[in-house]
Protein backbone atom coordinates (compact mmCIF):
# COMPACT_ATOMS: atom_id res chain seq x y z
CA UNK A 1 75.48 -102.42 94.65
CA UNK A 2 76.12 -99.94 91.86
CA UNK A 3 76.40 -101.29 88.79
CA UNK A 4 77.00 -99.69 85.54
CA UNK A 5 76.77 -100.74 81.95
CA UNK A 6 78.84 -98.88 79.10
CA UNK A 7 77.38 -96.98 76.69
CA UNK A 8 77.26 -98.67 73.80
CA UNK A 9 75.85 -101.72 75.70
CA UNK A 10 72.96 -99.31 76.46
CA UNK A 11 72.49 -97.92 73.02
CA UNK A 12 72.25 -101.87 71.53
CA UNK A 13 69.47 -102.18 74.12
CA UNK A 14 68.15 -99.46 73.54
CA UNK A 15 67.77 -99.92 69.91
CA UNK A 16 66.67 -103.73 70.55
CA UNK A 17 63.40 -102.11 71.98
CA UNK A 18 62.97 -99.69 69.63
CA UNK A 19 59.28 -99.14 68.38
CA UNK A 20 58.80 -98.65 64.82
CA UNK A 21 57.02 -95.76 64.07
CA UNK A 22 53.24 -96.33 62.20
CA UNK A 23 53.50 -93.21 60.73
CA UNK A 24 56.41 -94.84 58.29
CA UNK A 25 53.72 -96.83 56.45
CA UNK A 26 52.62 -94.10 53.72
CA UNK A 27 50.68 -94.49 50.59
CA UNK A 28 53.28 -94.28 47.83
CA UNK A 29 51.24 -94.28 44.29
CA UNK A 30 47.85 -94.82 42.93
CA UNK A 31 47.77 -96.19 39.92
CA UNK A 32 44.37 -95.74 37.74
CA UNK A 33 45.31 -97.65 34.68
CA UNK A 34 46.06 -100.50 36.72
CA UNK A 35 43.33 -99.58 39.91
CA UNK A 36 46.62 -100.49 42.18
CA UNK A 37 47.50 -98.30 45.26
CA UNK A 38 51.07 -98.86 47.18
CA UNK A 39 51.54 -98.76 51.01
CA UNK A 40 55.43 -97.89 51.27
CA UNK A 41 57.34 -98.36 54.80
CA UNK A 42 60.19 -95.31 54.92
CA UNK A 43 61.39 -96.58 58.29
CA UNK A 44 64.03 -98.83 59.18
CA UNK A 45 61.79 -101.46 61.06
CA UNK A 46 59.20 -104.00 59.60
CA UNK A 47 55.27 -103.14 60.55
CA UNK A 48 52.71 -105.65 61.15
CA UNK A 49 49.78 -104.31 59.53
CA UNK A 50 47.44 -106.71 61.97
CA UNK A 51 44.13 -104.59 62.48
CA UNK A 52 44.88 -101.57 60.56
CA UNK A 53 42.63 -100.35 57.97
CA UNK A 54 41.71 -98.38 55.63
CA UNK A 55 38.86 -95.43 55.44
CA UNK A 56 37.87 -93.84 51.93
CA UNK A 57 35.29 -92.01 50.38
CA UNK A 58 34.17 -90.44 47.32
CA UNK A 59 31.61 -87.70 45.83
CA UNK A 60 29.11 -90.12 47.13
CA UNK A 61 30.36 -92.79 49.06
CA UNK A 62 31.54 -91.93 52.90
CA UNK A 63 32.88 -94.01 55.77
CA UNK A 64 33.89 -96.99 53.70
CA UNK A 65 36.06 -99.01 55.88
CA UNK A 66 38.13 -102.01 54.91
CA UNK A 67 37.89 -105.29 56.94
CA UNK A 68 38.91 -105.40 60.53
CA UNK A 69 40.98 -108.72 59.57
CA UNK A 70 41.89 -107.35 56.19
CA UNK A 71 45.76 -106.58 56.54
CA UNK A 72 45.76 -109.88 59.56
CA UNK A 73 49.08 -111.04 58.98
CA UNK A 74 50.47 -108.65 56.45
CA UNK A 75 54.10 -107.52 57.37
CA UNK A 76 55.50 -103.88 55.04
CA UNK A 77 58.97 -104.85 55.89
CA UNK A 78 61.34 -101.62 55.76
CA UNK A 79 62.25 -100.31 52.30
CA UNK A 80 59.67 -102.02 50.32
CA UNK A 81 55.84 -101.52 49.34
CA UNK A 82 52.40 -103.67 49.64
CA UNK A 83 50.08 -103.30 46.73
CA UNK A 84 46.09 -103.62 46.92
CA UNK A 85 44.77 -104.58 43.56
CA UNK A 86 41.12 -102.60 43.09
CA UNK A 87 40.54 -104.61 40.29
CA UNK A 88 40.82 -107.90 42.02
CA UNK A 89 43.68 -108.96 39.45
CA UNK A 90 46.94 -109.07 42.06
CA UNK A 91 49.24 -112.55 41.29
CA UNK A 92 48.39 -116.03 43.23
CA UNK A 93 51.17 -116.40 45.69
CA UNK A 94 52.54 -112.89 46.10
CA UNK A 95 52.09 -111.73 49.93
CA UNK A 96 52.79 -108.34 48.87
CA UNK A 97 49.81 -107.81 46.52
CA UNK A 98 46.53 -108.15 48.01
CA UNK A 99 42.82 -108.04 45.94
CA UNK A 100 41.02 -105.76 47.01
CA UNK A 101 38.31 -108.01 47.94
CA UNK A 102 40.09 -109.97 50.38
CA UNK A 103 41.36 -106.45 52.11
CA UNK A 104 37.32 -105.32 52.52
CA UNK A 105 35.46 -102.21 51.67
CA UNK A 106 36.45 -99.41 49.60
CA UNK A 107 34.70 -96.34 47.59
CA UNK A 108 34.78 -97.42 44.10
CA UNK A 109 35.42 -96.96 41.59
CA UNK A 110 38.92 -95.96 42.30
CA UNK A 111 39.40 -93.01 39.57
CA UNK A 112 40.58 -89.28 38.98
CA UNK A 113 37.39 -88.25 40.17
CA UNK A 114 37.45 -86.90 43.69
CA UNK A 115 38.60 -89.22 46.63
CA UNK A 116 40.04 -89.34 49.43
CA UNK A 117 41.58 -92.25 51.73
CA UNK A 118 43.10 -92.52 55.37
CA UNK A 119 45.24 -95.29 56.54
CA UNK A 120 44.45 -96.18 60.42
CA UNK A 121 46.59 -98.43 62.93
CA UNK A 122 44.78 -100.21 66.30
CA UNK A 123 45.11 -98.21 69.21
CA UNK A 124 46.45 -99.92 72.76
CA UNK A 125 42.59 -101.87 72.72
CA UNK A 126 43.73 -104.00 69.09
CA UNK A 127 41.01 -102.09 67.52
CA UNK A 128 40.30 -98.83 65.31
CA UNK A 129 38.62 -96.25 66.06
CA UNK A 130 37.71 -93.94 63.36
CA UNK A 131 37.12 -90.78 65.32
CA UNK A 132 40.66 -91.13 67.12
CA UNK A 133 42.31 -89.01 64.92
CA UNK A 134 45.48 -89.54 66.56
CA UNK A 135 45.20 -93.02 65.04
CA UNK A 136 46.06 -91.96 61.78
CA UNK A 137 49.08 -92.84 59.97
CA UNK A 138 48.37 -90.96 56.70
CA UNK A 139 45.78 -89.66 54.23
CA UNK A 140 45.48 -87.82 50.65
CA UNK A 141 42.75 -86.91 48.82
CA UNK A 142 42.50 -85.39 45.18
CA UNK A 143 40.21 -84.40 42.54
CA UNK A 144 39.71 -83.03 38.94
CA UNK A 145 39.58 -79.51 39.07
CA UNK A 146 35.47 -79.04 38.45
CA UNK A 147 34.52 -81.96 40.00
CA UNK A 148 32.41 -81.71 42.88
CA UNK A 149 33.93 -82.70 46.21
CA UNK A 150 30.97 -84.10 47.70
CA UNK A 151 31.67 -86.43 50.47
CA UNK A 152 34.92 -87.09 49.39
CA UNK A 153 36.73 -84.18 52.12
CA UNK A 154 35.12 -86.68 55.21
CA UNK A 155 37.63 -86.99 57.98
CA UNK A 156 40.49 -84.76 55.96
CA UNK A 157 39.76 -81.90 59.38
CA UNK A 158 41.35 -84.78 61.49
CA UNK A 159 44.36 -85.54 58.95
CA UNK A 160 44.92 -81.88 58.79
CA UNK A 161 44.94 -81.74 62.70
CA UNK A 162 47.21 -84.79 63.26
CA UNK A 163 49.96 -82.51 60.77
CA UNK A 164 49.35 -85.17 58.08
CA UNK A 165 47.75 -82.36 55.57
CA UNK A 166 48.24 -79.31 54.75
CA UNK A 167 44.35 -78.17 54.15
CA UNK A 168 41.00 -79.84 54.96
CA UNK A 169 39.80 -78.60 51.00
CA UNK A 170 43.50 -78.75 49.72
CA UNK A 171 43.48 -81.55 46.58
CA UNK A 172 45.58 -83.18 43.93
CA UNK A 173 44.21 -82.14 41.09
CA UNK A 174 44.02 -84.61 38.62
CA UNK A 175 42.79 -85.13 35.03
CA UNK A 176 40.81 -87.94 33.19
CA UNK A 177 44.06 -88.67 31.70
CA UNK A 178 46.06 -88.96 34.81
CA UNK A 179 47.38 -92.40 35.15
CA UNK A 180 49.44 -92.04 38.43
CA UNK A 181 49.74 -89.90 41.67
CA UNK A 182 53.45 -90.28 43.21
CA UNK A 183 54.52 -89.11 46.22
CA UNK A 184 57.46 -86.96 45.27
CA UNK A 185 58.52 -86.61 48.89
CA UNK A 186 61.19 -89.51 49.24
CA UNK A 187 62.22 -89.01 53.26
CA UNK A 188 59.47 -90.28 54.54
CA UNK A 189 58.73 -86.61 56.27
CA UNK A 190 54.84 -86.61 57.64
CA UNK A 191 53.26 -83.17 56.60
CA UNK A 192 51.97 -83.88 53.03
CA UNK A 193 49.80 -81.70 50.67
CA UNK A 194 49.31 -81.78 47.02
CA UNK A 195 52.54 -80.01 45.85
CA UNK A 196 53.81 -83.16 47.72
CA UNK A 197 52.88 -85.20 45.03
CA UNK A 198 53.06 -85.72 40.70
CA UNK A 199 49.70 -86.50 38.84
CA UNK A 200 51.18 -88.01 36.09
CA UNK A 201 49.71 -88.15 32.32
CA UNK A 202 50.97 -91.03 30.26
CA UNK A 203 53.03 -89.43 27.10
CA UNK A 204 55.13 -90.61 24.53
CA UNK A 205 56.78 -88.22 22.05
CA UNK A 206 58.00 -88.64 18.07
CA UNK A 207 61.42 -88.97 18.51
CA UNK A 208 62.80 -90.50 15.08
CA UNK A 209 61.33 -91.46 11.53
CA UNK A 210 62.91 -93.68 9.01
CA UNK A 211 60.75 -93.50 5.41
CA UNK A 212 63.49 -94.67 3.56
CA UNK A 213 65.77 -97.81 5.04
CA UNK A 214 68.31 -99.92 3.44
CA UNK A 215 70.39 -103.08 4.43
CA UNK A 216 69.38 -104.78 6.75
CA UNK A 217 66.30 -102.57 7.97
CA UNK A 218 65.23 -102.00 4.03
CA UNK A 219 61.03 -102.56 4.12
CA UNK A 220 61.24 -101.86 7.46
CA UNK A 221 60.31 -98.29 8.19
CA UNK A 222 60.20 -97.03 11.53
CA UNK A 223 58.78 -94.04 13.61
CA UNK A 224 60.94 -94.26 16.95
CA UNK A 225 58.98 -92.86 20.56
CA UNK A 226 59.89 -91.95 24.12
CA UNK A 227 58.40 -92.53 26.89
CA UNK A 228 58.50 -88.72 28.37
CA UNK A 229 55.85 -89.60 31.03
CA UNK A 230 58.15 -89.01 34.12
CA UNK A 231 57.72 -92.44 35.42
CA UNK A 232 57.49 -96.21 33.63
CA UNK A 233 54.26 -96.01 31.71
CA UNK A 234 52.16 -98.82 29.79
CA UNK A 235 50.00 -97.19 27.78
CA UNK A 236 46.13 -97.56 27.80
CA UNK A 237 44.18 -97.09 25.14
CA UNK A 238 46.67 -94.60 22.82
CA UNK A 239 46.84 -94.61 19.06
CA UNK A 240 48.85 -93.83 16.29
CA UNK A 241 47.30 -91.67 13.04
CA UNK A 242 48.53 -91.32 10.04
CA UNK A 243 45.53 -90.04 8.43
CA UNK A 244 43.79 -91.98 7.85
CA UNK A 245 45.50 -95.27 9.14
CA UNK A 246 45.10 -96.03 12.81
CA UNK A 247 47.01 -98.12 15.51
CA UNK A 248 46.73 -99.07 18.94
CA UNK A 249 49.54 -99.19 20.72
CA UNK A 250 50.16 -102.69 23.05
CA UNK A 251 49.77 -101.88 26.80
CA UNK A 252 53.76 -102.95 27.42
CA UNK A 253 55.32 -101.05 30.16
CA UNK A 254 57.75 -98.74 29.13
CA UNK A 255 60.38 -97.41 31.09
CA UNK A 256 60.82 -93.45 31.56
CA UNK A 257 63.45 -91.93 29.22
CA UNK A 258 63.39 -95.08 26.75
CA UNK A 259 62.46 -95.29 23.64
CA UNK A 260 60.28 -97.61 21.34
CA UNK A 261 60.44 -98.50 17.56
CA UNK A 262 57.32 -99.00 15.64
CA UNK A 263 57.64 -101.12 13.15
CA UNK A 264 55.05 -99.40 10.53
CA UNK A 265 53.05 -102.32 8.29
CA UNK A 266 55.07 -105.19 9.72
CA UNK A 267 53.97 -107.99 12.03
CA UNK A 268 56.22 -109.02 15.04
CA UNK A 269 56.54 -110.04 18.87
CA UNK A 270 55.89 -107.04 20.77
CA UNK A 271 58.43 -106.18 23.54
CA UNK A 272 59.50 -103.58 25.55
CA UNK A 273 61.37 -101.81 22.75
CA UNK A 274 59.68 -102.99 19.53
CA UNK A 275 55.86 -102.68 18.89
CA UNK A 276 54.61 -103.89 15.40
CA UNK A 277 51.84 -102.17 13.51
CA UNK A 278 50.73 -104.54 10.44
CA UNK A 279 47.69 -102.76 10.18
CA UNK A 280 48.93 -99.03 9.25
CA UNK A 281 49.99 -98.69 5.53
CA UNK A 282 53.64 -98.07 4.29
CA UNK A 283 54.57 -94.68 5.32
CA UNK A 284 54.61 -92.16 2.03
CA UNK A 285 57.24 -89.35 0.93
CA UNK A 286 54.19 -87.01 2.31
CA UNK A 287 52.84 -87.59 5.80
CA UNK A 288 51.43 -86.26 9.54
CA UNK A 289 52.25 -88.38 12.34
CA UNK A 290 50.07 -88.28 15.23
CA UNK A 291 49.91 -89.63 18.70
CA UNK A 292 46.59 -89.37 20.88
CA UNK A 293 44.65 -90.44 23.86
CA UNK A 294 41.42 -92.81 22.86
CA UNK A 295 39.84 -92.94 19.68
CA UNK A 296 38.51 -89.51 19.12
CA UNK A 297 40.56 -88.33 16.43
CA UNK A 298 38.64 -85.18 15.61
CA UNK A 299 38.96 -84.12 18.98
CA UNK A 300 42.54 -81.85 19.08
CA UNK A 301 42.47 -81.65 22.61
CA UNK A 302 43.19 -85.79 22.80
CA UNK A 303 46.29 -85.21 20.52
CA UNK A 304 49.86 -85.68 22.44
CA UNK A 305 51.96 -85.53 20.09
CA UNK A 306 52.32 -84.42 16.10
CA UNK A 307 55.01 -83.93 13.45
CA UNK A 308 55.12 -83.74 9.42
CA UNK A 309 57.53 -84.37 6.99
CA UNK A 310 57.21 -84.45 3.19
CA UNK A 311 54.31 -80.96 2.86
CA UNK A 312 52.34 -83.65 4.54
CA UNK A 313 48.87 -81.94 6.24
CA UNK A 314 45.96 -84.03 6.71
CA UNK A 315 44.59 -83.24 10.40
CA UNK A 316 47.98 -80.84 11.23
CA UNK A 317 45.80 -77.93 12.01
CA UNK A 318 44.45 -79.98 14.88
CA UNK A 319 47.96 -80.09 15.95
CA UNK A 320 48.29 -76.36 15.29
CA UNK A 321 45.30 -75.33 17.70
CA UNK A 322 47.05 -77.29 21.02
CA UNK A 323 50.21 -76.00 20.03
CA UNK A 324 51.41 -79.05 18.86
CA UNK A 325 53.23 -78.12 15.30
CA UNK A 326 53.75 -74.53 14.43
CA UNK A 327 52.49 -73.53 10.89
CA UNK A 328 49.96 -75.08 7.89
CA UNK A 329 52.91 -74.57 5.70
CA UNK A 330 55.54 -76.00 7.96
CA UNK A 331 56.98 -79.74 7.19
CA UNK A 332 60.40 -81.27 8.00
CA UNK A 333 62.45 -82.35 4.76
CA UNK A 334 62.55 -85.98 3.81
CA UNK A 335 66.51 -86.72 3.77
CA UNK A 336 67.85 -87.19 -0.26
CA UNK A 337 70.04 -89.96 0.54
CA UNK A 338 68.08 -93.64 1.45
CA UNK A 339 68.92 -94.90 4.60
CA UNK A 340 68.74 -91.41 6.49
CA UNK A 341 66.38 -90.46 8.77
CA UNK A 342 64.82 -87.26 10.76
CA UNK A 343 65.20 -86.70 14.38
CA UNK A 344 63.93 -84.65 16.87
CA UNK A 345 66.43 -81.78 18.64
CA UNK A 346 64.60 -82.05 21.82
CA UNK A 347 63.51 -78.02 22.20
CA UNK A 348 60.28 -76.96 20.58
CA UNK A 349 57.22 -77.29 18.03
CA UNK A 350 57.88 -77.06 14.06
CA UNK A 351 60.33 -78.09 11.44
CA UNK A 352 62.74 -76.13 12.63
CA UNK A 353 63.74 -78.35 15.81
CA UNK A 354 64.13 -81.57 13.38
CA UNK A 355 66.98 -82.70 11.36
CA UNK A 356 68.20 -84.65 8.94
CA UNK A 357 70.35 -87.47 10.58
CA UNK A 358 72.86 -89.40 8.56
CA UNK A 359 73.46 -91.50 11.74
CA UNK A 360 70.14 -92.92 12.65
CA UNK A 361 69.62 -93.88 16.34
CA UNK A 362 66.97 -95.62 16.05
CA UNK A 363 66.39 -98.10 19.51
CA UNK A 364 68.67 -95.20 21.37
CA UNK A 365 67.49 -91.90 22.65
CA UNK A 366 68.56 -89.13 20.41
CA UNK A 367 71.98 -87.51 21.86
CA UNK A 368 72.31 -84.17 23.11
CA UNK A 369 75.46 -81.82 22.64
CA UNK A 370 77.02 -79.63 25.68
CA UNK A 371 76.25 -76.31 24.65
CA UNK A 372 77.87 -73.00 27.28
CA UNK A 373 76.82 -69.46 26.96
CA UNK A 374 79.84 -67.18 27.73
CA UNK A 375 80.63 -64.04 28.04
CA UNK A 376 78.16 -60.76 27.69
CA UNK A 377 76.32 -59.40 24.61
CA UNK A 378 75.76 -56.11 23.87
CA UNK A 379 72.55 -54.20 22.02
CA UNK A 380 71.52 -50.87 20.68
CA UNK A 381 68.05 -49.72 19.94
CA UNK A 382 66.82 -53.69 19.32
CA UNK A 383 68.40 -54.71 21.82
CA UNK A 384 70.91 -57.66 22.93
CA UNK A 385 71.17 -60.45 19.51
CA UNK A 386 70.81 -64.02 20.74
CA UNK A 387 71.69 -66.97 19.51
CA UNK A 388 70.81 -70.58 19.55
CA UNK A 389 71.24 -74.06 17.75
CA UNK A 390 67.64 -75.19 17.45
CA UNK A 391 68.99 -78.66 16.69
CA UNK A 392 71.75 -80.78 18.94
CA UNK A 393 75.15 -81.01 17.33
CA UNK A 394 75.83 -84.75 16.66
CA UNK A 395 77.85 -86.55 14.13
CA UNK A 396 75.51 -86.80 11.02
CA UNK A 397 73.30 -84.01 11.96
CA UNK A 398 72.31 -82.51 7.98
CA UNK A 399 70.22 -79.81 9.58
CA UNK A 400 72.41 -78.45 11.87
CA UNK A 401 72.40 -74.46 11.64
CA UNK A 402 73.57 -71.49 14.58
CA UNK A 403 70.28 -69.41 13.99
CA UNK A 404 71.03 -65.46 14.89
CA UNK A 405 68.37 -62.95 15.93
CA UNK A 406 69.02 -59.64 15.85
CA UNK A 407 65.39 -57.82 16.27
CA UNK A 408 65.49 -56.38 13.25
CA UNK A 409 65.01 -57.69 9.54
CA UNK A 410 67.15 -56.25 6.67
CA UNK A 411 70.39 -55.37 8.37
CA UNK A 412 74.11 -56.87 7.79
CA UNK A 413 75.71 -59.16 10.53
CA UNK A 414 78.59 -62.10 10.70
CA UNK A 415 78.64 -65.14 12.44
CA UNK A 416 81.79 -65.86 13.81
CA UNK A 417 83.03 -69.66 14.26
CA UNK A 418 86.06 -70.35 15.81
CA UNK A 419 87.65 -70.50 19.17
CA UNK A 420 86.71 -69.20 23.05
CA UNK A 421 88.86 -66.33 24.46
CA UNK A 422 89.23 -64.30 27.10
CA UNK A 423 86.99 -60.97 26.52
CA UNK A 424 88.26 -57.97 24.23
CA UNK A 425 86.63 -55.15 24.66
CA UNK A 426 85.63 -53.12 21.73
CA UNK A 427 84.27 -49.60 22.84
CA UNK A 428 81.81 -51.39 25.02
CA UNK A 429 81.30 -54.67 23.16
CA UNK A 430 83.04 -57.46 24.09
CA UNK A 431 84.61 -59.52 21.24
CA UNK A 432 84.59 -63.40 22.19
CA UNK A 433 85.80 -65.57 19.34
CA UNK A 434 88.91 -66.09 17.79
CA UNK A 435 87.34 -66.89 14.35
CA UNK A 436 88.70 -69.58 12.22
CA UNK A 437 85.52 -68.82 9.80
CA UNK A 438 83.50 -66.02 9.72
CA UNK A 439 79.87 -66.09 7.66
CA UNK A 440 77.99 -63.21 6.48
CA UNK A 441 74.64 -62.82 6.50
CA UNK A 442 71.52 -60.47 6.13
CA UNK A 443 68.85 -60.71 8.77
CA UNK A 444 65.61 -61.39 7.75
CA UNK A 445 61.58 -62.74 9.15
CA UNK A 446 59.80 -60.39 11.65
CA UNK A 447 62.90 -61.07 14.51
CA UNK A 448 65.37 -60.05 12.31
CA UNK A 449 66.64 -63.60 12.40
CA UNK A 450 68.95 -65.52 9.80
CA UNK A 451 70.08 -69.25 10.29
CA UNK A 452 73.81 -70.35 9.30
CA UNK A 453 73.90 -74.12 7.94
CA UNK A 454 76.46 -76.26 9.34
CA UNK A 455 76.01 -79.81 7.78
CA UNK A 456 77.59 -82.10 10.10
CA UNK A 457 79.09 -85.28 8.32
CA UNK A 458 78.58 -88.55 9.63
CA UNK A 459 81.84 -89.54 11.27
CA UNK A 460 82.53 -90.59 15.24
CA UNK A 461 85.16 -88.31 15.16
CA UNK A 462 83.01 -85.42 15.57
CA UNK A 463 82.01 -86.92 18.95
CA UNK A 464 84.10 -84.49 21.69
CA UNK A 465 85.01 -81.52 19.38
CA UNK A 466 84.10 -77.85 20.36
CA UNK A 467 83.14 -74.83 18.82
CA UNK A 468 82.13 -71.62 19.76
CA UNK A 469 80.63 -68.94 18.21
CA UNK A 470 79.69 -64.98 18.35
CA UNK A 471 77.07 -63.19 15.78
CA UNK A 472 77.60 -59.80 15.23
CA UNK A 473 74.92 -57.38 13.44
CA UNK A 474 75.58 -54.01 12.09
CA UNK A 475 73.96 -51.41 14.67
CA UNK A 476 74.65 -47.65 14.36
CA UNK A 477 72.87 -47.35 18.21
CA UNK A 478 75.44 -49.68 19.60
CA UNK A 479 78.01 -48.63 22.44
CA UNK A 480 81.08 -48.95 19.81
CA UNK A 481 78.62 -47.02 16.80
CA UNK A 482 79.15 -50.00 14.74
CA UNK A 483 77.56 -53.24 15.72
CA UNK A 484 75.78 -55.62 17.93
CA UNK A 485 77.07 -58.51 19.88
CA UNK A 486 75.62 -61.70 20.92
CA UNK A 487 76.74 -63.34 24.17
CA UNK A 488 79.13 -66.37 22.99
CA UNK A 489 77.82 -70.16 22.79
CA UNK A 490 80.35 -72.89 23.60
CA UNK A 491 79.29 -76.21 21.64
CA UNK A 492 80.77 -79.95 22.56
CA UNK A 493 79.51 -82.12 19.50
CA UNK A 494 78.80 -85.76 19.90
């Protein structure tokens, strides 16, 4: 008797005895603010994690393995994550999040100091065997960069030779202030190594400051902050200064990308997106703002983050050795008008990337124009002039200037606002504006540099308009004998 199914009836039976694959259970993250680590199932099937265990070691703990009965009845369905809680701390009732206690042995503690950990499932007997390296289903291991590995690399020779690792001394290298290791790798592929993963530092960045409110905000200042971590961060022991005043911040998760106001001197519910600081004082006309890791504030290597506005100075040349603010004599400008605030352009370290915002944003991140460079410049003996807008070009944006630099100080040049066109060429310069204005200038500073302002006023019907513009500098080694060109920059204002 010959019988024959069709195809598709063999491919449903086919996939009804599918096995899932064990090497789809991968750890995720490791958290070290919170001492959690996440098991994540890439696969398309649940895994019963009955009898598998974990192996991990540190500089001088080897060969500690979790409880054979540990992960006894623990399913990582497909798509989703199981957390074990070092700290003992996971939520009554949640079958996802395990203490670590209840799982078994571990090397503790479970910090940026150097570690590694392998994930085992039971071979065809129910049971693990550690040697059978073929019973791995993944491993990682990091460590700070002068730490000493010491026992730490135990076992990685068998991840490496199961094509789970890319080197038996290969490591994430982490910091004391790394909060989280993430597996960038998001298909679930098996051959891992450290530029596999992120070791994240938690960071927040000055974003906005109000000195001076009115209506309904008036007594209310605020200095605004993103979260620029690269992943949701609650932050662990991190302060505000404003020398000499000193605030911890809450430990609220925050996600990546938003922003948070501080409410400076003013008491409040914390949430998400409002933290309130009674203790600081009432911001001056003259102040440094800045953010650091733990309560060493003479120590400029814990600063994150620094700004001042006002010829404020205290502590800025801490900021000044990390690279954090630019000059002793630099300081933003305090708006003249109350209600106004300063905000961050988003590109670099000084006064220079701030403005003076006549729109405040403050609970929003700080918009960002379109800006397209067209066309090609054209240089003599200093070479090609650039140019740049060191600040984004939003409605209400007091600051806003189109900052030339031609190489060399003292000589004439014109900035030329108007219109995109198709290239005209000028004895080997192309000419790539159609100006509507055109603003003289004489260079000046050590790059020859000199910075058009272009107050924008505060009105939505800026939002969606476009400029561009060309600088030209007087150059007798130019192609054309005569000047200099810049490439042109195409701006969409918000």
């Amino acid at each position: 008797m010959n019988l024959r199914l069709p195809l598709v009836a063999l491919t449903v039976i086919s996939s009804a005895f599918a096995q899932p694959d064990p090497r789809d259970a991968q750890i995720r993250s490791v958290n070290f603010d919170t001492g959690v680590l996440e098991l994540f199932n890439f696969g398309s099937s649940d895994l019963d994690l009955t009898g598998w265990r974990f192996c991990s070691h540190d500089s001088n703990e080897v060969r500690r393995y979790s409880a054979t009965s540990g992960l006894n009845g623990v399913v990582l369905e497909a798509g989703t994550s199981v957390f074990v809680h070092f700290n003992n701390d996971a939520p009554a009732g949640d079958p996802d999040r395990l203490d670590r206690s209840a799982v078994g042995s571990f090397a503790v503690p479970l910090d940026q100091d150097a570690y590694g950990i392998q994930l085992y499932r039971p071979g065809a007997n129910g049971s693990v065997s550690f040697g059978n390296s073929s019973l791995i289903t993944d491993h990682l291991q990091w460590n700070q960069p002068s730490g000493s590995a010491g026992s730490s690399l135990f076992r990685s020779g068998q991840a490496v030779s199961e094509g789970l690792w890319t080197g038996a001394s290969e490591v994430i290298s982490t910091t004391s202030d790394t909060f989280l290791i993430r597996l960038e790798d998001s298909t679930g592929g098996r051959l891992h190594g450290p530029l596999d993963y992120a070791a994240l530092e938690g960071t927040f960045r000055i974003e906005e400051v109000l000195v001076d409110p009115v209506g309904p905000d008036a007594g209310n200042q605020i200095i605004e902050i993103r979260n620029v971590t690269g992943a949701p961060y609650a932050p662990v022991d991190q302060w505000i200064c404003v020398p000499f005043d000193y605030a911890q911040f809450p430990t609220i998760e925050v996600d990546e990308g938003e922003v948070v106001r501080l409410h400076i001197a003013a008491s409040g519910t914390n949430t998400a997106t409002d933290w309130f600081l009674p203790t600081l004082s009432p911001l001056s006309a003259a102040e440094t703002v800045m953010l650091f890791r733990g309560f060493d504030f003479g120590a400029s290597d814990r600063i994150v983050d620094a700004m001042s506005f006002g010829g404020g100075m205290a502590r800025i040349n801490q900021a000044i050795q990390i690279g954090e603010w630019s000059d002793a004599n630099d300081s933003v400008s305090l708006p003249a008008v109350e209600g106004w605030s300063i905000s961050f352009g988003g590109e670099g370290v000084g006064s220079e990337f701030w403005y003076v915002d006549a729109s405040p944003t403050l609970g929003q991140t700080n918009g960002q124009d379109v800006r397209v460079e067209f066309g090609l410049g054209c240089g003599g003996a200093n070479g090609i002039p650039t140019l740049r807008t060191p600040t984004p070009g939003g409605n209400g944006n007091r600051s806003y200037q189109v900052v030339v630099e031609a190489g060399q100080a003292g000589v004439l040049g014109a900035l030329n606002i108007g219109n995109q066109i198709a290239p005209i060429d000028f004895l080997g310069c192309q000419i790539l504006v159609a100006p509507l204005a055109s603003v003289s200038f004489l260079t000046g500073g050590a790059n020859g540099e000199f910075g058009v302002p272009l107050p924008l006023p505060a009105t939505a019907a800026l939002s969606g308009a476009v400029l561009s513009f060309q600088g030209l500098v007087q150059d007798a080694t130019a192609p054309n004998g005569l000047f200099s060109a810049t490439s042109g920059l195409e701006v969409t204002f918000f």
